[in-house]
Protein backbone atom coordinates (compact mmCIF):
# COMPACT_ATOMS: atom_id res chain seq x y z
CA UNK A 1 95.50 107.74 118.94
CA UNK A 2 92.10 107.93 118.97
CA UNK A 3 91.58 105.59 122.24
CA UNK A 4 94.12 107.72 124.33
CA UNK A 5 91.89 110.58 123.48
CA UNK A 6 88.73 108.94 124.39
CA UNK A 7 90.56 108.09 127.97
CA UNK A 8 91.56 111.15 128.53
CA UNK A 9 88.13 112.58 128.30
CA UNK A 10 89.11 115.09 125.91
CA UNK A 11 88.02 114.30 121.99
CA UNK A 12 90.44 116.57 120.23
CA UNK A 13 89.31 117.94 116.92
CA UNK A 14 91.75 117.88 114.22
CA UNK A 15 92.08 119.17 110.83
CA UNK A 16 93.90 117.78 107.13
CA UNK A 17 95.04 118.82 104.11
CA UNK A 18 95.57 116.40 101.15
CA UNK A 19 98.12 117.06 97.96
CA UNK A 20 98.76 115.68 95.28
CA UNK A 21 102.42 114.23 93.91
CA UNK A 22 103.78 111.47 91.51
CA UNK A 23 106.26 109.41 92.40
CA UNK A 24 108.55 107.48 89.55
CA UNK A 25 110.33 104.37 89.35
CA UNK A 26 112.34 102.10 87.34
CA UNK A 27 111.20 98.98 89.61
CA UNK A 28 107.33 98.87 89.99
CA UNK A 29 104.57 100.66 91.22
CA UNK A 30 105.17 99.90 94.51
CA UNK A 31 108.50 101.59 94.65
CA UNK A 32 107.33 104.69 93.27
CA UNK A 33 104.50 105.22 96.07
CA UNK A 34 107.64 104.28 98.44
CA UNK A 35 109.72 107.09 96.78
CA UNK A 36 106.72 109.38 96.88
CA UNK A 37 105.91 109.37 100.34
CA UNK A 38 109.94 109.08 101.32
CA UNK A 39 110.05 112.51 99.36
CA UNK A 40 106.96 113.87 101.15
CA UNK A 41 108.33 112.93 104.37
CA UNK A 42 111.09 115.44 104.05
CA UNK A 43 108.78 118.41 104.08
CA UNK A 44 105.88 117.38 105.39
CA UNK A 45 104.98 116.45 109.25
CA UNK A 46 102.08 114.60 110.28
CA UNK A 47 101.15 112.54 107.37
CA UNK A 48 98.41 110.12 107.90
CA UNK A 49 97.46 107.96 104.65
CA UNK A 50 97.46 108.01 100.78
CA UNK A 51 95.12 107.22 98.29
CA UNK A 52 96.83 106.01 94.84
CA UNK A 53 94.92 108.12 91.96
CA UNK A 54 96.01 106.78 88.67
CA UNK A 55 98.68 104.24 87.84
CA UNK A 56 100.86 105.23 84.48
CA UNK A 57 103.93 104.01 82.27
CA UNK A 58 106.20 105.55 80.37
CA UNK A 59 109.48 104.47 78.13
CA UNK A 60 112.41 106.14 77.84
CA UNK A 61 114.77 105.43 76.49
CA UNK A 62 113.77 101.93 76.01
CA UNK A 63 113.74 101.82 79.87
CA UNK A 64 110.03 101.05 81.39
CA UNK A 65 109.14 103.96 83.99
CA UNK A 66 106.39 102.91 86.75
CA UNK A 67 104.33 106.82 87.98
CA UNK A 68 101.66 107.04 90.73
CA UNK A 69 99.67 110.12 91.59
CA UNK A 70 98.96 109.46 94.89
CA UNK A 71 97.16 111.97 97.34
CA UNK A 72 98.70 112.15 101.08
CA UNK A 73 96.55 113.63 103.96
CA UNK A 74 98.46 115.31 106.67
CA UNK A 75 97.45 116.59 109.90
CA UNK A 76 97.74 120.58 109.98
CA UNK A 77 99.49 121.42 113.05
CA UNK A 78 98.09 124.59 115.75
CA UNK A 79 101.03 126.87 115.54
CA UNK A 80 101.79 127.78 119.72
CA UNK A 81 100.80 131.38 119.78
């Protein structure tokens, strides 16, 4: 993106907002980001990258839970006025 701004001649300037969201899973860590961001995704346009904040467990039920706070940045979008 950034090279087909450059050749255009035009360096756009562009603006993000980060939250912040858990996502859970019974599989790993990995699959909770995965479920996270799939979640996100439904709502959210323009999403750019994630930062993983803190990794937790929990048990319930003797069942092992993966959670990950993550943070996603997404681009905020220039409503057409």
């Amino acid at each position: 993106m950034y090279y087909e701004e450059l050749q255009g001649g035009i360096m756009s300037e562009r603006v993000y907002k980060k939250i912040r969201i858990v996502g859970v899973s019974t599989e790993s860590y990995e699959k909770a980001i995965q479920n996270a961001i799939a979640e996100a995704q439904k709502t959210l346009h323009g999403l750019a990258w994630f930062e993983v904040v803190e990794q937790r467990g929990a048990i319930v039920d003797g069942t092992i839970e993966f959670q990950v706070t993550i943070e996603i940045g997404f681009k905020i979008e220039r409503a057409n006025v």
